[in-house]
PDB file of N, CA and C in Angstrom:
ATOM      1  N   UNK A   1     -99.126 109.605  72.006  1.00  0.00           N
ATOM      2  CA  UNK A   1     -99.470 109.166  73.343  1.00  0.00           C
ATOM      3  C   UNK A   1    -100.973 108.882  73.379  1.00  0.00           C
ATOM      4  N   UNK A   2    -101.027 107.702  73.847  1.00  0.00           N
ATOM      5  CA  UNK A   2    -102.318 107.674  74.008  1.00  0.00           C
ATOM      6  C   UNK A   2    -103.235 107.831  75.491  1.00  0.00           C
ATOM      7  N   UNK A   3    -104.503 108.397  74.808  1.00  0.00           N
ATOM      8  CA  UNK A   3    -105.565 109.057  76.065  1.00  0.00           C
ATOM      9  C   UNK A   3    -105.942 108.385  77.091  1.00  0.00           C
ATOM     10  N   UNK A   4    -105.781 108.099  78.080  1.00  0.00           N
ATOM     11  CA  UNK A   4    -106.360 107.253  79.262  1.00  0.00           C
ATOM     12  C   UNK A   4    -107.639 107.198  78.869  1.00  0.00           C
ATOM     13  N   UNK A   5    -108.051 106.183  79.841  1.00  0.00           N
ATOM     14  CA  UNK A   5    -109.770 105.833  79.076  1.00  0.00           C
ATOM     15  C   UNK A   5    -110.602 106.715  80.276  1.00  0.00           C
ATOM     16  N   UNK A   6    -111.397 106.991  79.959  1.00  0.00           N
ATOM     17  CA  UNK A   6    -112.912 107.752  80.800  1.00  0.00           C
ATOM     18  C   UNK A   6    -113.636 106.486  81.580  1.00  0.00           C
ATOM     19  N   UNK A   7    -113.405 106.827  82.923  1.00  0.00           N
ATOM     20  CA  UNK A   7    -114.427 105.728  84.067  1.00  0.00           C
ATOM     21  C   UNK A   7    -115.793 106.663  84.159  1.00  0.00           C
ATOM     22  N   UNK A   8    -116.278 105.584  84.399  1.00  0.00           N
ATOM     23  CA  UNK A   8    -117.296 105.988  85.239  1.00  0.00           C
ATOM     24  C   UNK A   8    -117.293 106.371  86.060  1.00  0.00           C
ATOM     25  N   UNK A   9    -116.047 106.743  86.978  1.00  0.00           N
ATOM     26  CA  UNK A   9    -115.652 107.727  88.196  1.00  0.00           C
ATOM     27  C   UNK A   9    -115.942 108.871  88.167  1.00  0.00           C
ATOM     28  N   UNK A  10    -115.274 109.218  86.959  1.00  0.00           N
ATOM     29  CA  UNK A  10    -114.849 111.125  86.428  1.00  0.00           C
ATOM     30  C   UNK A  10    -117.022 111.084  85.827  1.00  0.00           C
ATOM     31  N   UNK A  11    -118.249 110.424  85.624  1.00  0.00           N
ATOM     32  CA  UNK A  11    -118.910 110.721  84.647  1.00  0.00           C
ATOM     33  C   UNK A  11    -119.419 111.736  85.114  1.00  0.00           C
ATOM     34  N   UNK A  12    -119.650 111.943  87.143  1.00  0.00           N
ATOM     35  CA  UNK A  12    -120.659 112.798  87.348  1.00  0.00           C
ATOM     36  C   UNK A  12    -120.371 114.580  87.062  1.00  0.00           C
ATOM     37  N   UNK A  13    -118.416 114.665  86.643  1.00  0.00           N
ATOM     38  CA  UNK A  13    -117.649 115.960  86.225  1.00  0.00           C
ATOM     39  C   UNK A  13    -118.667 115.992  85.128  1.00  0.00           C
ATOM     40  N   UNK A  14    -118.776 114.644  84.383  1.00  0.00           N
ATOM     41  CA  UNK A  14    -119.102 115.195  83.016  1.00  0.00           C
ATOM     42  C   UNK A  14    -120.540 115.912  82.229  1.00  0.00           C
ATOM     43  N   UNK A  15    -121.013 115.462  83.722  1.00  0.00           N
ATOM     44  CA  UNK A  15    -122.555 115.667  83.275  1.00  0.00           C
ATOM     45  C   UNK A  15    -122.655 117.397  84.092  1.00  0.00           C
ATOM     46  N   UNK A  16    -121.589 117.722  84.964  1.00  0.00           N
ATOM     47  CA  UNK A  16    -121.927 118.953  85.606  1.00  0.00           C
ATOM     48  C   UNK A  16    -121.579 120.249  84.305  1.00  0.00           C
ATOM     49  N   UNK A  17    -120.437 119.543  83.801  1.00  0.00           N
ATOM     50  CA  UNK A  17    -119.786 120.297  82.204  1.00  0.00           C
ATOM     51  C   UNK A  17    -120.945 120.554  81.301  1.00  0.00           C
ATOM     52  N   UNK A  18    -121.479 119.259  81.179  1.00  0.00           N
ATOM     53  CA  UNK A  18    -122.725 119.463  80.191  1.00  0.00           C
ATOM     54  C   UNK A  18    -123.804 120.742  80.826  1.00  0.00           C
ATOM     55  N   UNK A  19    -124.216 120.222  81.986  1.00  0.00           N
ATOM     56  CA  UNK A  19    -125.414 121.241  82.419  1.00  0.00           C
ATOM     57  C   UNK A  19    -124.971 123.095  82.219  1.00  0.00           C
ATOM     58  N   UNK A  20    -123.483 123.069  83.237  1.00  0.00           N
ATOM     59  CA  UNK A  20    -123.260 124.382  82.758  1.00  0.00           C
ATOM     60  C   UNK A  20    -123.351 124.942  81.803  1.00  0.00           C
ATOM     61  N   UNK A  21    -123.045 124.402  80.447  1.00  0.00           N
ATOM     62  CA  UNK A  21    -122.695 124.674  78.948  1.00  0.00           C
ATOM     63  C   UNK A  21    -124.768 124.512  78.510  1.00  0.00           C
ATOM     64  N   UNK A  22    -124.870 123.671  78.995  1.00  0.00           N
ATOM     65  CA  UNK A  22    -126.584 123.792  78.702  1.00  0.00           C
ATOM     66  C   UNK A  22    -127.691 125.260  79.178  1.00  0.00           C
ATOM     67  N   UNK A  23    -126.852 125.573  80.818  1.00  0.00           N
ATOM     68  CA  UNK A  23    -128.285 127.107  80.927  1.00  0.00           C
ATOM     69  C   UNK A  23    -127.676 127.644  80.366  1.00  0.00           C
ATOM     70  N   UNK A  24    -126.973 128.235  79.813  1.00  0.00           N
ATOM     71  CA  UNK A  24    -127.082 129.522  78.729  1.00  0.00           C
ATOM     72  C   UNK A  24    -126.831 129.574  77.261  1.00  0.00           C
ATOM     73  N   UNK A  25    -127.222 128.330  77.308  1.00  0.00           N
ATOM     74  CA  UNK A  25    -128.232 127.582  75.707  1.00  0.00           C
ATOM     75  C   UNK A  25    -129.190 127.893  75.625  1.00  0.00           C
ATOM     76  N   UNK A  26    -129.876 127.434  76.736  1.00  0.00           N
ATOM     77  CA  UNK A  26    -131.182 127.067  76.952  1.00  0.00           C
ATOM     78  C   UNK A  26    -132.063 128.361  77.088  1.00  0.00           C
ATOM     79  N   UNK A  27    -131.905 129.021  78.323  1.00  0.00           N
ATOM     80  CA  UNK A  27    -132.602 130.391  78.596  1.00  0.00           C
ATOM     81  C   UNK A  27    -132.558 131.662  77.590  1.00  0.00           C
ATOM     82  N   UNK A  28    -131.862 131.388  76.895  1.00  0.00           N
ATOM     83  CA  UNK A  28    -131.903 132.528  75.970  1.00  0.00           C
ATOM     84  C   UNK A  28    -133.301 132.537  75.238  1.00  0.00           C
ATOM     85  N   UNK A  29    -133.078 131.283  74.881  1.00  0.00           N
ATOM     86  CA  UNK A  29    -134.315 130.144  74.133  1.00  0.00           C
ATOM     87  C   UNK A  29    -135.965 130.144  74.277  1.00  0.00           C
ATOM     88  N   UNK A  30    -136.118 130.561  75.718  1.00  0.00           N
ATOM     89  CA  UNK A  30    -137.136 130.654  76.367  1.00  0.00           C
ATOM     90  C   UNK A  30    -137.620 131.855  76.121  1.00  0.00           C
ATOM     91  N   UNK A  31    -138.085 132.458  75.088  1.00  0.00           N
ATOM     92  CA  UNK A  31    -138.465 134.112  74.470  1.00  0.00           C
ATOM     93  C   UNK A  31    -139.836 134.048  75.766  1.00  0.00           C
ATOM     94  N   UNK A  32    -140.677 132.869  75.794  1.00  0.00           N
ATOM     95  CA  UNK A  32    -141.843 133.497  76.555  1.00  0.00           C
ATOM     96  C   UNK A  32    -141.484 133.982  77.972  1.00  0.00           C
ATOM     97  N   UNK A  33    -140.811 133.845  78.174  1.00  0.00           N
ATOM     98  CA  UNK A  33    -140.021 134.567  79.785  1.00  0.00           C
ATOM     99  C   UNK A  33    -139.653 135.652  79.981  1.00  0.00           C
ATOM    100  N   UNK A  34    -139.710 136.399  78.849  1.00  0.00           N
ATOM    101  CA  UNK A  34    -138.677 137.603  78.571  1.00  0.00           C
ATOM    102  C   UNK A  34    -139.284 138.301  77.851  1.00  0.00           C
ATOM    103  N   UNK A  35    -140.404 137.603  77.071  1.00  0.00           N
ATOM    104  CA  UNK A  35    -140.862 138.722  75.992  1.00  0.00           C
ATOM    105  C   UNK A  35    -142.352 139.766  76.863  1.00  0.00           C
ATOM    106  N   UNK A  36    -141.888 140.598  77.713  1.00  0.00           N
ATOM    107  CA  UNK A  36    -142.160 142.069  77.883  1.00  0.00           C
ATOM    108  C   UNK A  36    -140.968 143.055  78.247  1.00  0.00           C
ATOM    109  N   UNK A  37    -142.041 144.510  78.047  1.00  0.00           N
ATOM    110  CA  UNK A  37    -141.108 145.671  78.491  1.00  0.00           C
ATOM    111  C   UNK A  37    -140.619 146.006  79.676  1.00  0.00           C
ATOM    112  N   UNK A  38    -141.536 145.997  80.924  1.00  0.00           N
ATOM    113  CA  UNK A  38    -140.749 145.945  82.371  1.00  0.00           C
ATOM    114  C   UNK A  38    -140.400 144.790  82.878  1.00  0.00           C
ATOM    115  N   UNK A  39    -139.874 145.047  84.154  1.00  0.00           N
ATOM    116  CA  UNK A  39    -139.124 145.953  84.140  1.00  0.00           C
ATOM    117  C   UNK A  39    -137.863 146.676  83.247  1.00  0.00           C
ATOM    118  N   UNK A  40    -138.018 147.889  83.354  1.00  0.00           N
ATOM    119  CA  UNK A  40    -137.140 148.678  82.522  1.00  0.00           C
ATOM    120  C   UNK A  40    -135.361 149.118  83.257  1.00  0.00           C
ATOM    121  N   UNK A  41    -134.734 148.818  82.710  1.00  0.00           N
ATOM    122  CA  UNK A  41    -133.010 149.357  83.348  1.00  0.00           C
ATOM    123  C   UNK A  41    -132.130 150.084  82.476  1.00  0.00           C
ATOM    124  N   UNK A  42    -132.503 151.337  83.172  1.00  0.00           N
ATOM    125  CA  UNK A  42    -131.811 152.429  82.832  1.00  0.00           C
ATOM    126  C   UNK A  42    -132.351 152.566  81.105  1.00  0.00           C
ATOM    127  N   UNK A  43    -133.920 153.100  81.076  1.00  0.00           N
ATOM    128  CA  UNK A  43    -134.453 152.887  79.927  1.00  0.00           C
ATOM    129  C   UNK A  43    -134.656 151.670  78.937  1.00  0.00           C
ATOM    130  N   UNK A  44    -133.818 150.721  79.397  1.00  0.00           N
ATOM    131  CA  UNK A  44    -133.566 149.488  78.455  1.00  0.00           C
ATOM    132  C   UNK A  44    -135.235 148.890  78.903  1.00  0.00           C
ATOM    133  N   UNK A  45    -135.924 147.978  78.104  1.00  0.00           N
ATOM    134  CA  UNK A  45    -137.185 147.416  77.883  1.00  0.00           C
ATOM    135  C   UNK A  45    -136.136 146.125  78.449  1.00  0.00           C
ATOM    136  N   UNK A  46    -137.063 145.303  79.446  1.00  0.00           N
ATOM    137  CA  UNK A  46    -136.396 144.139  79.758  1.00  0.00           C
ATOM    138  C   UNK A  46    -136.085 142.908  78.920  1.00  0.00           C
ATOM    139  N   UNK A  47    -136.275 143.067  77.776  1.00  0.00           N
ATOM    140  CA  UNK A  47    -136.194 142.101  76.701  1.00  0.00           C
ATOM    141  C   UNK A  47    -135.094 142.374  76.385  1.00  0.00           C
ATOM    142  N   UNK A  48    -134.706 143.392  76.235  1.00  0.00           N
ATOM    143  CA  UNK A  48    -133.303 143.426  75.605  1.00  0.00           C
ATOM    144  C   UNK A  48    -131.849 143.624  77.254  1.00  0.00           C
ATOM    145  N   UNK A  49    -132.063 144.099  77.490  1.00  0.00           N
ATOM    146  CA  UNK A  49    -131.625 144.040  79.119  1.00  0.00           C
ATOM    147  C   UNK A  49    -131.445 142.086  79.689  1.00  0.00           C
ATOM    148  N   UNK A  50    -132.238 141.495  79.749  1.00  0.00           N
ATOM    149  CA  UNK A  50    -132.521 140.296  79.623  1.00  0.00           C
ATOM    150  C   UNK A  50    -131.389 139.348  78.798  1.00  0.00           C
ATOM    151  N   UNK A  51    -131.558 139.842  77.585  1.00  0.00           N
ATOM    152  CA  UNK A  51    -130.362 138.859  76.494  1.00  0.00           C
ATOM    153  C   UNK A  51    -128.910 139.322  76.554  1.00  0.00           C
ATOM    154  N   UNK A  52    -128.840 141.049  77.349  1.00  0.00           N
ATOM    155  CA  UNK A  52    -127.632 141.422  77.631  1.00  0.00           C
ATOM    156  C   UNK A  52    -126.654 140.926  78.553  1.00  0.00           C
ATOM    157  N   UNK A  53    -127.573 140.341  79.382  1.00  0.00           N
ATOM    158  CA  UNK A  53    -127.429 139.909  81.039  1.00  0.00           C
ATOM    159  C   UNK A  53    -126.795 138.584  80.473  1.00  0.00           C
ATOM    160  N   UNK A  54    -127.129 137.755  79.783  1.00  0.00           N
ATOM    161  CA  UNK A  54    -126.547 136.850  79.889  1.00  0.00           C
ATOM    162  C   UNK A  54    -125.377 136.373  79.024  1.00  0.00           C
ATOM    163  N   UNK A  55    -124.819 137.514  78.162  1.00  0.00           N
ATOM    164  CA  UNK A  55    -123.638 137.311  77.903  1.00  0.00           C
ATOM    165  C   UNK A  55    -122.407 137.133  78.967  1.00  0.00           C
ATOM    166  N   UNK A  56    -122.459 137.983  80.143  1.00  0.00           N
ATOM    167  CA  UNK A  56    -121.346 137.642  81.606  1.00  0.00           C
ATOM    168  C   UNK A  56    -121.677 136.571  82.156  1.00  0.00           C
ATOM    169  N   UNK A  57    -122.783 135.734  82.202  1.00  0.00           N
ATOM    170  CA  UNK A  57    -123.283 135.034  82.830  1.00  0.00           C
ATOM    171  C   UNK A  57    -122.649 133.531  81.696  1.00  0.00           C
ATOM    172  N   UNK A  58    -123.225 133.674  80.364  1.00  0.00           N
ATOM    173  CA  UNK A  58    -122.339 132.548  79.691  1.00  0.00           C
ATOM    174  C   UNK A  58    -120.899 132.705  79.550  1.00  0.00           C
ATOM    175  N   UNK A  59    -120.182 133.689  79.667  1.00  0.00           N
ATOM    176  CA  UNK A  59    -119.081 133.134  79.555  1.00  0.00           C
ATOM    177  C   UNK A  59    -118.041 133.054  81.169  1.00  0.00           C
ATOM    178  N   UNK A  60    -118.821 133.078  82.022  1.00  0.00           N
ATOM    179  CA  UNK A  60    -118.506 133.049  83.438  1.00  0.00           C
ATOM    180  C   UNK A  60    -118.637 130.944  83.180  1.00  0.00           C
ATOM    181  N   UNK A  61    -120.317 130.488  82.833  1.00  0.00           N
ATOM    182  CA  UNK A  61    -120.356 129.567  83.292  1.00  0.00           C
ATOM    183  C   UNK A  61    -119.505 128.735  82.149  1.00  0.00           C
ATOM    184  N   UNK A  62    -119.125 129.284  80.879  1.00  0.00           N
ATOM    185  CA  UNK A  62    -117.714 128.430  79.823  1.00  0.00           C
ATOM    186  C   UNK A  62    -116.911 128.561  80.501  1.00  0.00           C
ATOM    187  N   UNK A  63    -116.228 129.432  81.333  1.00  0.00           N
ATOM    188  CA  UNK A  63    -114.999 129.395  81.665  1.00  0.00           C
ATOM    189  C   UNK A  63    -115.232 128.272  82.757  1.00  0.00           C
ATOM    190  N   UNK A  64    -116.413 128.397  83.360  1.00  0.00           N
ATOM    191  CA  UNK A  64    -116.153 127.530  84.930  1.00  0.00           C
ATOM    192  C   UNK A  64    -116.064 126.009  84.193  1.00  0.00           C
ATOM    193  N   UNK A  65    -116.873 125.520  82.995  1.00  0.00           N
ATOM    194  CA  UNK A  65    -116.856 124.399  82.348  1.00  0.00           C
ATOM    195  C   UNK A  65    -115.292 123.814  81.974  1.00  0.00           C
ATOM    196  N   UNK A  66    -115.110 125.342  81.589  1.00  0.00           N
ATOM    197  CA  UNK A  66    -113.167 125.030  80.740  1.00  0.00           C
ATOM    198  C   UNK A  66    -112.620 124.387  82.115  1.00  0.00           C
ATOM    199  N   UNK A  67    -112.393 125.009  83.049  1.00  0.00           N
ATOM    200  CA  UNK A  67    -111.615 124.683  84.436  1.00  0.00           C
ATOM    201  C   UNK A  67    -111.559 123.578  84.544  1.00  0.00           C
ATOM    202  N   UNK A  68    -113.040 123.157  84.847  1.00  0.00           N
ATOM    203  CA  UNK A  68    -112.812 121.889  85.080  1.00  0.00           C
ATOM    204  C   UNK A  68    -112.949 120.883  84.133  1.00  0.00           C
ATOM    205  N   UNK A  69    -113.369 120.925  83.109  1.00  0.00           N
ATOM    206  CA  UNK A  69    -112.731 119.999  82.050  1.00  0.00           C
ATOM    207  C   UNK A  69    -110.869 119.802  82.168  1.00  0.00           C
ATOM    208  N   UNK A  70    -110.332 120.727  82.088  1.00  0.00           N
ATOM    209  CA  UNK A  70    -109.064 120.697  82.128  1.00  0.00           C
ATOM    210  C   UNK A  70    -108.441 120.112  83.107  1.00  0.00           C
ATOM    211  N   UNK A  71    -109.109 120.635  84.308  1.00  0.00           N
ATOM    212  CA  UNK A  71    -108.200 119.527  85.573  1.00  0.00           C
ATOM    213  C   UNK A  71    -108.707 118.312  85.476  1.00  0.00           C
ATOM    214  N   UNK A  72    -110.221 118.104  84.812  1.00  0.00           N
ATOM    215  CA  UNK A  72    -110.552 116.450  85.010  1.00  0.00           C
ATOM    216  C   UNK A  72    -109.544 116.047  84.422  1.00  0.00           C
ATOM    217  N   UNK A  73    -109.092 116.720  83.189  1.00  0.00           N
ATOM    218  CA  UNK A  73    -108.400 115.925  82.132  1.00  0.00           C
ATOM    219  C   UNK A  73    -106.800 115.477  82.458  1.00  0.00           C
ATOM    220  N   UNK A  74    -106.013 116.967  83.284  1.00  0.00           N
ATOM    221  CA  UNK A  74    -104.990 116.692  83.991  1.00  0.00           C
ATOM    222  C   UNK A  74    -105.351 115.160  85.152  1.00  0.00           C
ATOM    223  N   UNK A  75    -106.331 115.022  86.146  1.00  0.00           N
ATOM    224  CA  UNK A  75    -106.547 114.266  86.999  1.00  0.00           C
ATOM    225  C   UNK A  75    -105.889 112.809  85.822  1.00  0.00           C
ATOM    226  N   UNK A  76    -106.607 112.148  85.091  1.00  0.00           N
ATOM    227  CA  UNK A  76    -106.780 111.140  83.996  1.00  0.00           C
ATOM    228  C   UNK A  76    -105.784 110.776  83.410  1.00  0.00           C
ATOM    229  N   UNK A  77    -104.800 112.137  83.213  1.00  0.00           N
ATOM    230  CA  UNK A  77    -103.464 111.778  82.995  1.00  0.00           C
ATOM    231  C   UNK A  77    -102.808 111.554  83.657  1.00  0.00           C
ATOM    232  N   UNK A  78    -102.697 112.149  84.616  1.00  0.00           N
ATOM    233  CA  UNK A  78    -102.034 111.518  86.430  1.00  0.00           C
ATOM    234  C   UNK A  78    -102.159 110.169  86.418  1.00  0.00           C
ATOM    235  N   UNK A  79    -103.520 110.075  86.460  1.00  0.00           N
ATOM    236  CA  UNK A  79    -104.005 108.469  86.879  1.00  0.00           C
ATOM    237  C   UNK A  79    -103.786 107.190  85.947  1.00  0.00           C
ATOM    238  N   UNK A  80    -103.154 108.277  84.565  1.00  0.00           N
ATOM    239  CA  UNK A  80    -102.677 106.769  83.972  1.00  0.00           C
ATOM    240  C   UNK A  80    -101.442 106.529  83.813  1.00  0.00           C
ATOM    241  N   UNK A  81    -100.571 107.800  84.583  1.00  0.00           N
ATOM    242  CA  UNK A  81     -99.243 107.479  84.367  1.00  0.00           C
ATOM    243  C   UNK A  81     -98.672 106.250  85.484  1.00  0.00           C
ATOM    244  N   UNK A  82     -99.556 106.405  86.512  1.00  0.00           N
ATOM    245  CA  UNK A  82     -99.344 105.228  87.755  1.00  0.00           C
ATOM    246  C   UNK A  82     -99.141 103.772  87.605  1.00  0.00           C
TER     247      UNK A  82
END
């Protein structure tokens, strides 16, 4: 079967997919933001507290990416069975 084609309708889904999947690329990345000790949580030095934090945070914003990749993709197939 072949894939319906990608409009330029669906592009602005595609660029929101990208960005999500991009901050928690990106910020990890940014050591000068992060590199001191306070604040401190629950003894943790905020540097490491910091890179912990954003493991829930990336895979909150993959999953929100997966979602909607998937329904764009359901939408596309809809729209080309018409």
């Amino acid at each position: 079967m072949a894939e319906p084609p990608r409009t330029t309708r669906n592009r602005p889904v595609w660029w929101l997919v990208g960005i999500l999947l991009l901050i928690p690329t990106v910020m990890p990345l940014m050591v000068n933001m992060y590199a001191r000790e306070d604040p401190e949580l629950f003894g943790f030095p905020f540097f490491f507290w910091y890179q912990f934090m954003w493991i829930p945070i990336a895979a909150t914003l993959t999953f929100i990416a997966y979602r909607i990749t998937t329904r764009q993709e359901q939408r596309d197939r809809e729209a080309g069975e018409r």
